[in-house]
PDB file of N, CA and C in Angstrom:
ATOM      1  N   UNK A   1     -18.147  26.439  -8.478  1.00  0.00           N
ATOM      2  CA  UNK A   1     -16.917  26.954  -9.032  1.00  0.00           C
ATOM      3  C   UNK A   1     -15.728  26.497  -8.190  1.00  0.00           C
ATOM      4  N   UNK A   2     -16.583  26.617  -6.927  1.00  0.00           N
ATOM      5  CA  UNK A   2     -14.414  26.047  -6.431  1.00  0.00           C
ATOM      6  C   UNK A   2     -14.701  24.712  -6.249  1.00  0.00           C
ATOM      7  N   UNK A   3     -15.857  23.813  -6.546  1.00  0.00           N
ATOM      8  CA  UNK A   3     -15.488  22.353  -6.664  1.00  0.00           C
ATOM      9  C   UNK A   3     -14.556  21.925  -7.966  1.00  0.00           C
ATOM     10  N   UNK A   4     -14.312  22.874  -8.985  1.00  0.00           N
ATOM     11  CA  UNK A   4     -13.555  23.007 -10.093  1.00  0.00           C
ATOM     12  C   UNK A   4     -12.479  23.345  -9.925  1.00  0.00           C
ATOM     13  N   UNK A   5     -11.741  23.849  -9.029  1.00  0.00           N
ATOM     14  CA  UNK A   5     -11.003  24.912  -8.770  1.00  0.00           C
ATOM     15  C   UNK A   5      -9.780  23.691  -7.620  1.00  0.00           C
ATOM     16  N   UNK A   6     -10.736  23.416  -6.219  1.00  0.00           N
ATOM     17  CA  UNK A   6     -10.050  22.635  -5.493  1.00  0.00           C
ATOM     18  C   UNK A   6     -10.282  21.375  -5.462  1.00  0.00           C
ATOM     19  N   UNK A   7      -8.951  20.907  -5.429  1.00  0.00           N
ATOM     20  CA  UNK A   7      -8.875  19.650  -5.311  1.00  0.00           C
ATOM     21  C   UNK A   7      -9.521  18.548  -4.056  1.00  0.00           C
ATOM     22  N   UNK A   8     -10.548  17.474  -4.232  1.00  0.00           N
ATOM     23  CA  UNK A   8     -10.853  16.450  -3.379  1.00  0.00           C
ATOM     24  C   UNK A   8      -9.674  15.554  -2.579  1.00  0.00           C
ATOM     25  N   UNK A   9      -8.432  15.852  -2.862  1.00  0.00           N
ATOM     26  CA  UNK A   9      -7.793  14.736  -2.268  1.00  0.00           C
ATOM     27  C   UNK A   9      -7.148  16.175  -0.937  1.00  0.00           C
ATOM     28  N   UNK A  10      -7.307  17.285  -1.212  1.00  0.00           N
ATOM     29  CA  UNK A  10      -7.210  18.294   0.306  1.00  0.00           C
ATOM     30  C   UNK A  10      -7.876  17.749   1.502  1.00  0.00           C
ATOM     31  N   UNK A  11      -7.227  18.241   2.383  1.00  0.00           N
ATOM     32  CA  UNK A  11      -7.867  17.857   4.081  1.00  0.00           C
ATOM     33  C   UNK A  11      -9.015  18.967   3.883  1.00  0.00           C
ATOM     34  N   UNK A  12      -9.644  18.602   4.909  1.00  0.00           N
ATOM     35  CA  UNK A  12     -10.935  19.691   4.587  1.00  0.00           C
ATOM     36  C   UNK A  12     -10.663  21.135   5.286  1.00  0.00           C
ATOM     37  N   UNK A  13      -9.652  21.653   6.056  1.00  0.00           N
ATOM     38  CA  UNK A  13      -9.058  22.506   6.578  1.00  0.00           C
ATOM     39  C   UNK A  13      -8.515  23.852   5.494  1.00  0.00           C
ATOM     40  N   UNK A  14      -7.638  22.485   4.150  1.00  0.00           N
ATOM     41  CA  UNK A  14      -7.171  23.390   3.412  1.00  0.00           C
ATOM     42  C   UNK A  14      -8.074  23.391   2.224  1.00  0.00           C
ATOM     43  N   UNK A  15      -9.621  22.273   2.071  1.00  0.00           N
ATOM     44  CA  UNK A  15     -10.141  23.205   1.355  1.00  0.00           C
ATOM     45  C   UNK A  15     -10.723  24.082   1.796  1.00  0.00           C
ATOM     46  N   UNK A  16     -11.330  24.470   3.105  1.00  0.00           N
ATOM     47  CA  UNK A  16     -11.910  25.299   3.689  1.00  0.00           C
ATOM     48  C   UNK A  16     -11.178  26.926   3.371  1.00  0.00           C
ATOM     49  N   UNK A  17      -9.943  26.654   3.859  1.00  0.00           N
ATOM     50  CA  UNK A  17      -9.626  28.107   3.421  1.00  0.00           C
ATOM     51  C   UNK A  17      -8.920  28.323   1.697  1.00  0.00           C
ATOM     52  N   UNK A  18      -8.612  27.177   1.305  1.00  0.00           N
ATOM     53  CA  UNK A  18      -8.728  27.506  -0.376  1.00  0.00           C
ATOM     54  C   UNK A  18     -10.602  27.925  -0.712  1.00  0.00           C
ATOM     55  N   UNK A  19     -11.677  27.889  -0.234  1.00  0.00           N
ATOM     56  CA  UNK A  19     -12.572  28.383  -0.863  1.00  0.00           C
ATOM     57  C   UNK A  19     -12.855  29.756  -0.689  1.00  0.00           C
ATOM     58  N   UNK A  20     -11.773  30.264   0.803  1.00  0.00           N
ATOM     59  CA  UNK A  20     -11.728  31.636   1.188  1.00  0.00           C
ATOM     60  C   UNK A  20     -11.031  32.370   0.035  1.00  0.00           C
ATOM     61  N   UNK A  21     -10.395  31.948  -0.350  1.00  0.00           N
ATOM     62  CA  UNK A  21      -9.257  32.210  -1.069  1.00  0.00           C
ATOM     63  C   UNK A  21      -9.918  32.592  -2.627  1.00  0.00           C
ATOM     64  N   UNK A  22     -10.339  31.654  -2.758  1.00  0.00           N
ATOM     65  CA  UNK A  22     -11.135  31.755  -4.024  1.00  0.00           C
ATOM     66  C   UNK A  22     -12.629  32.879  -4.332  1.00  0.00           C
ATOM     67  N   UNK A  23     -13.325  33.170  -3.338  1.00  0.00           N
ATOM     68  CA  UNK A  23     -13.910  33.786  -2.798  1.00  0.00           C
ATOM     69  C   UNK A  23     -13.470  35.212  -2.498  1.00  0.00           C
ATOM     70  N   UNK A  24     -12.527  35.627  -2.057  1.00  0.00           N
ATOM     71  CA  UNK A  24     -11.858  37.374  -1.932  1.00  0.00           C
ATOM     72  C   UNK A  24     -11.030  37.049  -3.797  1.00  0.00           C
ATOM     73  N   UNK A  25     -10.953  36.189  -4.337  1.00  0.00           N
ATOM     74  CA  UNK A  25     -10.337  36.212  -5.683  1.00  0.00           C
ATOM     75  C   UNK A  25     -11.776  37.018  -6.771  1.00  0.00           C
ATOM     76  N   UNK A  26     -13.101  36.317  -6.436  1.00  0.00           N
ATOM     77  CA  UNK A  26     -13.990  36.424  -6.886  1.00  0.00           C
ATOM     78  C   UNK A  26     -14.790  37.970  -6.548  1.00  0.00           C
ATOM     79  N   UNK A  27     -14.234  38.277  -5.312  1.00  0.00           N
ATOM     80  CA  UNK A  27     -14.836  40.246  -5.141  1.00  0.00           C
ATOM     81  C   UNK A  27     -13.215  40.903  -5.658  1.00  0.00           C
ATOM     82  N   UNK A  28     -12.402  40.903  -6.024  1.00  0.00           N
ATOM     83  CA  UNK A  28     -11.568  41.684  -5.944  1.00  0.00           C
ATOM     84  C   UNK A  28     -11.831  41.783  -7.770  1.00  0.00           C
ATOM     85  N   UNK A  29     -11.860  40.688  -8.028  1.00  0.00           N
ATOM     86  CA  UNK A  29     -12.372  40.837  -9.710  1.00  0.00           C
ATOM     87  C   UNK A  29     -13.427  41.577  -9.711  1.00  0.00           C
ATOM     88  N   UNK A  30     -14.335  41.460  -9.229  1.00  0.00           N
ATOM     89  CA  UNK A  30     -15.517  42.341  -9.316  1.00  0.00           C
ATOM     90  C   UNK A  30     -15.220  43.452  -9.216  1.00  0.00           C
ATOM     91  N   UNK A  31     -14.357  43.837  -7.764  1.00  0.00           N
ATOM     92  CA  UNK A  31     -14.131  44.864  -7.483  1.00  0.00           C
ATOM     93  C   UNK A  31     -13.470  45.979  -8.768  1.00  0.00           C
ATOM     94  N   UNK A  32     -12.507  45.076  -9.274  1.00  0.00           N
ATOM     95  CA  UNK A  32     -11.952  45.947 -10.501  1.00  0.00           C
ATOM     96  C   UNK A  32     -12.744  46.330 -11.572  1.00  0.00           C
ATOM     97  N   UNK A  33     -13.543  45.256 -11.666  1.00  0.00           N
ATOM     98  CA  UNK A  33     -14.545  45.257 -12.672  1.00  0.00           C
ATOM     99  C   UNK A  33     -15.580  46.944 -12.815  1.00  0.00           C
ATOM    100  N   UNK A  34     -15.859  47.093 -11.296  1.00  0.00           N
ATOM    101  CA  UNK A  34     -16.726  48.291 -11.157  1.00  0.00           C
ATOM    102  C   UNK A  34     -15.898  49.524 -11.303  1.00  0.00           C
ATOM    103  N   UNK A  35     -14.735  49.174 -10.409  1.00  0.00           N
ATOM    104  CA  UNK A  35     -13.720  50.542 -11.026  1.00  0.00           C
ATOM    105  C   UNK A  35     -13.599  50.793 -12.223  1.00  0.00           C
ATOM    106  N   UNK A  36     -13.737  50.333 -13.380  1.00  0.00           N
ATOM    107  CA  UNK A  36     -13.116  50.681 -14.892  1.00  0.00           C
ATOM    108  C   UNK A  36     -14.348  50.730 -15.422  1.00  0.00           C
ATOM    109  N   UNK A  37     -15.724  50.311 -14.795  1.00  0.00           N
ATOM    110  CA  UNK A  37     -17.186  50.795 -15.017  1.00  0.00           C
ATOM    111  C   UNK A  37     -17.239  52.334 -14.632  1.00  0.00           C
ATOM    112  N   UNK A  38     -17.001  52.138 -13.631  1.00  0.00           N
ATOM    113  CA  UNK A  38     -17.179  53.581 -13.330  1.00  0.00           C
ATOM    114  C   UNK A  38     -16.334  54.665 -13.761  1.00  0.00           C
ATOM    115  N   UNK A  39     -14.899  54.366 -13.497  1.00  0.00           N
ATOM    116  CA  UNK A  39     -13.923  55.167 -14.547  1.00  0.00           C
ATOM    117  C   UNK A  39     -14.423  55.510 -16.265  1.00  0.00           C
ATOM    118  N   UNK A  40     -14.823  54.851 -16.378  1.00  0.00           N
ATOM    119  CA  UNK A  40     -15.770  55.018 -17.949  1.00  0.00           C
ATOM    120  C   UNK A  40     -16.955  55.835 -18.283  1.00  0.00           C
ATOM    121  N   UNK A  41     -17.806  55.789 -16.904  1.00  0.00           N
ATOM    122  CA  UNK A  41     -18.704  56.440 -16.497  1.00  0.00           C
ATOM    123  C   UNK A  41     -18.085  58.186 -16.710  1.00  0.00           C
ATOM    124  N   UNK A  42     -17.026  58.209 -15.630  1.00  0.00           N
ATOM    125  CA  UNK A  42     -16.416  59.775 -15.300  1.00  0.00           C
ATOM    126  C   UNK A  42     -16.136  60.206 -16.497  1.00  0.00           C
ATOM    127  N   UNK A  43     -15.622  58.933 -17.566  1.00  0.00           N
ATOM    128  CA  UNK A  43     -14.834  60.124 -18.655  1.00  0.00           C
ATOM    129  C   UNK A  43     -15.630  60.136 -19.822  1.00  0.00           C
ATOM    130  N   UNK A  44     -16.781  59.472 -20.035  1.00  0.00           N
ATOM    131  CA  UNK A  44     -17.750  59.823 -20.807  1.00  0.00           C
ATOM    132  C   UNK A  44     -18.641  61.133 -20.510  1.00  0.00           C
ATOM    133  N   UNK A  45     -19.264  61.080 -18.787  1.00  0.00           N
ATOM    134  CA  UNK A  45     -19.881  62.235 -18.166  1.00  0.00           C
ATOM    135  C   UNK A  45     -19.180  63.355 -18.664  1.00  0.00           C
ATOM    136  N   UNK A  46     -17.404  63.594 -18.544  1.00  0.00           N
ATOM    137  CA  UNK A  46     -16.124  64.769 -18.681  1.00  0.00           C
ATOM    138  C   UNK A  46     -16.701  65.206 -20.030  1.00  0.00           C
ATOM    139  N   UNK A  47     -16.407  64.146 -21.098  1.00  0.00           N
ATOM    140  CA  UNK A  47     -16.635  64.206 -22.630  1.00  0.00           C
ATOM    141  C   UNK A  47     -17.613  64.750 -22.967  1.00  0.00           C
ATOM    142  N   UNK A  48     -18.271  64.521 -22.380  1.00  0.00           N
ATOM    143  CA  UNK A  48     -20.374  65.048 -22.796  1.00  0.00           C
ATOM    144  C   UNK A  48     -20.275  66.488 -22.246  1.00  0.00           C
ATOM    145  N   UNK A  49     -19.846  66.927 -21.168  1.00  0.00           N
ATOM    146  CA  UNK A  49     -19.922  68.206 -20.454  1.00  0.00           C
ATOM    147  C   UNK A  49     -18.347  68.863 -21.217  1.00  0.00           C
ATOM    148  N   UNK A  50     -17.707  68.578 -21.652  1.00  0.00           N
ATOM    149  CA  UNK A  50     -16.745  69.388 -22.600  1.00  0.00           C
ATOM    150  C   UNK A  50     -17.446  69.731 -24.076  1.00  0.00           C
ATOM    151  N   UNK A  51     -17.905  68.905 -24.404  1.00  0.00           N
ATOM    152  CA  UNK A  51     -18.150  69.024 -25.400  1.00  0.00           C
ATOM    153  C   UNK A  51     -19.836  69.569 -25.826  1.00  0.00           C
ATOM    154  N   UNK A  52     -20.224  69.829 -24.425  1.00  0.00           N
ATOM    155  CA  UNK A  52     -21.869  71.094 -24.962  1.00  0.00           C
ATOM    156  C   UNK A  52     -21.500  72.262 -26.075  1.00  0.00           C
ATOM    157  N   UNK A  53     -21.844  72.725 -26.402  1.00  0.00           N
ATOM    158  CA  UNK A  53     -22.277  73.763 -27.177  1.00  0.00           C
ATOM    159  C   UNK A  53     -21.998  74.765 -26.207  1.00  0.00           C
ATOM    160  N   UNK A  54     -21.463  76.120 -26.044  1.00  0.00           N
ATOM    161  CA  UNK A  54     -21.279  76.978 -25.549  1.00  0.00           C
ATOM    162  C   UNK A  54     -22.421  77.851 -25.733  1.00  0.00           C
ATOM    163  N   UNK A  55     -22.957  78.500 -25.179  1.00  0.00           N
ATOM    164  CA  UNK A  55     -24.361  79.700 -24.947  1.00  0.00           C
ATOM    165  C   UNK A  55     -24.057  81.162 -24.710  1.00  0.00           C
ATOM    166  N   UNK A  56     -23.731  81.672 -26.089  1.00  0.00           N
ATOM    167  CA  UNK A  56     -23.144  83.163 -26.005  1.00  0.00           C
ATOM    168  C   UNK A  56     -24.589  84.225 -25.797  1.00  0.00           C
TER     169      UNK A  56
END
């Protein structure tokens, strides 16, 4: 993926840290990714437990 990404005519310095770069790009997506998994998680769990049947 970052042979797609960075360019061959870079010194190898700046592709070195363009693959860093690309790399904290690649967990921070993730990272969001699990937040709005899990946020989805909470408000389905909320939904399901609001919405039991009450036990008079």
């Amino acid at each position: 993926m970052t042979d797609a990404i960075i360019s061959k005519e870079r010194s190898v310095y700046n592709r070195s840290e363009s693959k860093k770069s690309v790399v904290e790009l690649c967990y921070l997506i993730a990272g969001l990714r699990n937040k709005f998994v899990n946020q989805h998680k909470l408000e389905v769990g909320l939904y399901l437990r609001a919405s039991e049947p009450v036990m008079l």
